[in-house]
Protein backbone atom coordinates (compact mmCIF):
# COMPACT_ATOMS: atom_id res chain seq x y z
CA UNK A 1 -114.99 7.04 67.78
CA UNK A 2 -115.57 9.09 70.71
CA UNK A 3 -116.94 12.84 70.88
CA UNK A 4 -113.35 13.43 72.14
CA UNK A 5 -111.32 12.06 69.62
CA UNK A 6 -113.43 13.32 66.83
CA UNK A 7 -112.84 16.75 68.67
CA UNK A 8 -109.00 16.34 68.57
CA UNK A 9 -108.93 15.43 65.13
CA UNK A 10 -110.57 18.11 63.79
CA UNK A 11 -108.44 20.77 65.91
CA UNK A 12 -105.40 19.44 64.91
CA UNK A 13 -106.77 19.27 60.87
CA UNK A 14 -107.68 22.86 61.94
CA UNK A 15 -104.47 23.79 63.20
CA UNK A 16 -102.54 22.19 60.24
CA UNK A 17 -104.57 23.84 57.67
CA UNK A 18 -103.98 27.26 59.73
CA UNK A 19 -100.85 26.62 59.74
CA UNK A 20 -100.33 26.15 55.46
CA UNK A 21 -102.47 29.34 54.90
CA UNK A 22 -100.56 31.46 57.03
CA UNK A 23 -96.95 30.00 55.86
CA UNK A 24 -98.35 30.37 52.21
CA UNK A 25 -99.63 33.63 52.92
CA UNK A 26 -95.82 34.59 54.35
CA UNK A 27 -94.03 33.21 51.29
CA UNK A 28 -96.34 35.17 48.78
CA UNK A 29 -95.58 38.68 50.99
CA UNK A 30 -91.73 37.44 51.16
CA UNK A 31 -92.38 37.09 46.93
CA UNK A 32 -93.89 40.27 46.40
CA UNK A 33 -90.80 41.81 48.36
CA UNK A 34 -88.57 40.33 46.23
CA UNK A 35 -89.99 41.56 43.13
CA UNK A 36 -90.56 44.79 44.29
CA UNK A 37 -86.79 45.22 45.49
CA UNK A 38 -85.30 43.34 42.15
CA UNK A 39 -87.87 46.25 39.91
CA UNK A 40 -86.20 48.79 42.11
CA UNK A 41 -82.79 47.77 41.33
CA UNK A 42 -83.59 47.84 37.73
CA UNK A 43 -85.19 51.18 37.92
CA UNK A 44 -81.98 52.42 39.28
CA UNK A 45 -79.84 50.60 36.68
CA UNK A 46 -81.90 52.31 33.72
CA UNK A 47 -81.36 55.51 35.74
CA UNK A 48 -77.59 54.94 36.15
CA UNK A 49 -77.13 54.53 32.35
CA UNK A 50 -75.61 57.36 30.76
CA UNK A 51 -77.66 60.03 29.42
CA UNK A 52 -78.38 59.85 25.39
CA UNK A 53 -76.46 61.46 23.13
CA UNK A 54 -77.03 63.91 20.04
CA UNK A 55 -74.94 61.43 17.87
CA UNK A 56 -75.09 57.19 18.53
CA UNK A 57 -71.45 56.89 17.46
CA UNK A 58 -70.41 60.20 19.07
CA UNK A 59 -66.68 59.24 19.88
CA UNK A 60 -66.36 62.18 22.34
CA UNK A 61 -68.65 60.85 24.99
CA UNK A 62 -70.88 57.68 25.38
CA UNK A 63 -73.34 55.99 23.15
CA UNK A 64 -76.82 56.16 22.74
CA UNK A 65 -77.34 52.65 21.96
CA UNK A 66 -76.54 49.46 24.59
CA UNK A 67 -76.24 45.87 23.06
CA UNK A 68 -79.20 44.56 24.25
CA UNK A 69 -77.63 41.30 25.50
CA UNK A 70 -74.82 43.78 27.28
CA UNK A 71 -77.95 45.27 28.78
CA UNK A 72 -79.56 42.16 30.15
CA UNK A 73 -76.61 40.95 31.56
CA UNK A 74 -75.98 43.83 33.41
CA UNK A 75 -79.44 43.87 34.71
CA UNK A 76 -78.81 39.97 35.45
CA UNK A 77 -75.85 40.39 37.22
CA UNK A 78 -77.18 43.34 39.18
CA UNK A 79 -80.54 42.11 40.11
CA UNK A 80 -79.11 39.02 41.71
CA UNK A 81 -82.20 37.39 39.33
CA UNK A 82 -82.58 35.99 36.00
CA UNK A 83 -85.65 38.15 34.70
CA UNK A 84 -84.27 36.72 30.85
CA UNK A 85 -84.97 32.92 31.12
CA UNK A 86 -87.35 32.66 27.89
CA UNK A 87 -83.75 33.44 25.55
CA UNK A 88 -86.41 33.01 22.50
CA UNK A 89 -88.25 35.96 23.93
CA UNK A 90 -89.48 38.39 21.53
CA UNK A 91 -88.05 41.44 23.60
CA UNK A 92 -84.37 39.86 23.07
CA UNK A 93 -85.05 37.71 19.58
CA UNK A 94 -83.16 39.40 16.38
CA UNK A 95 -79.29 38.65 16.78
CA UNK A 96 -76.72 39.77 19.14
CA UNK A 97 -76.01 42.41 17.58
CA UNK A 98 -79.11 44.59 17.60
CA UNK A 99 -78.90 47.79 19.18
CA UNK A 100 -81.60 49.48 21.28
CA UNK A 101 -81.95 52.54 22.11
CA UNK A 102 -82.08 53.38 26.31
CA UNK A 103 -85.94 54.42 26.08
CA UNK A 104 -86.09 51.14 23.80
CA UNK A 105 -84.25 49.04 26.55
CA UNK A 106 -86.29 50.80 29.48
CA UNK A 107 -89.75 49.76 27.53
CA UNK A 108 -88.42 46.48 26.72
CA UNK A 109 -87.30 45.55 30.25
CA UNK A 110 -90.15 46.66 32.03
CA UNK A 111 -92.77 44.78 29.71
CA UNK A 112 -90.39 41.56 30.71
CA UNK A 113 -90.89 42.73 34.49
CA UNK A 114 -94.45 42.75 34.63
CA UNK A 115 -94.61 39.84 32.12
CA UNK A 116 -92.85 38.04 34.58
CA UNK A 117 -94.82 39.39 37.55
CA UNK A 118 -98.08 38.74 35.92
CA UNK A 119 -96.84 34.33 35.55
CA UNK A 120 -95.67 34.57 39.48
CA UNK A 121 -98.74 35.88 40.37
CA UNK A 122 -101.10 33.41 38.08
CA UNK A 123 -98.89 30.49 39.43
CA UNK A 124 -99.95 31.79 43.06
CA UNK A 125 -103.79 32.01 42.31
C-alpha cells in the first residue's frame, strides 16, 4: 500500500468514528431531554392532584387516597411514556386495591423516575 492510500484510509476511519461519537453524543442529549420533559410532566400531574383532605372518605369533596394503578395510568397516559414496565415492581406490588396516600404516590413515583433514569444512564456508559 501506498503512503496515499494508507492516508485515505485512516481519514475516512477518522471521519466515520467522528461521525458515531457525535451522533451518539446527539441521541444521549435528545435522551436526557426526554426524561427531563416526561419528569416535568409528572411533577405537574402530582401538582394537579387535588389537595388532601381532613377525612379519606370525606363525601363532600375529594379523596385523600388515589388507587395506585388509577395513578400510574394517569401518569402513563399523560407522560406519553411507560415509566411502569417492571408490573412486579415493589412500588406497585400488593393488589389493586391498595390505596396510597398523594405524598405516598409522589415518593413512590419519583423513586421509579430516577430508578429508571439511573438504568438509561448505566445502559449509556
Amino acid at each position: 500500500m501506498t503512503a496515499k492510500v494508507i492516508t485515505n484510509a485512516t481519514a475516512n476511519t477518522t471521519a466515520k468514528v467522528t461521525a458515531k461519537v457525535i451522533a451518539t453524543a446527539a441521541k444521549a442529549k435528545a435522551t436526557r431531554a426526554r426524561n427531563k420533559a416526561i419528569a416535568a410532566r409528572i411533577d405537574r400531574i402530582l401538582q394537579s392532584l387535588p389537595p388532601p383532605t381532613t377525612s379519606p372518605t370525606s363525601p363532600s369533596g375529594p379523596s385523600e387516597t388515589i388507587d395506585s394503578n388509577s395513578a400510574a395510568e394517569l401518569v402513563i397516559t399523560r407522560a406519553g411514556k411507560n415509566l411502569f414496565t417492571n408490573s412486579n415492581s415493589s412500588d406497585f406490588q400488593n393488589n389493586n386495591h391498595t390505596q396510597l396516600s398523594k405524598s405516598e404516590l409522589t415518593r413512590n413515583l419519583k423513586k421509579k423516575t430516577q430508578r429508571k433514569l439511573v438504568k438509561l444512564k448505566a445502559k449509556k456508559e
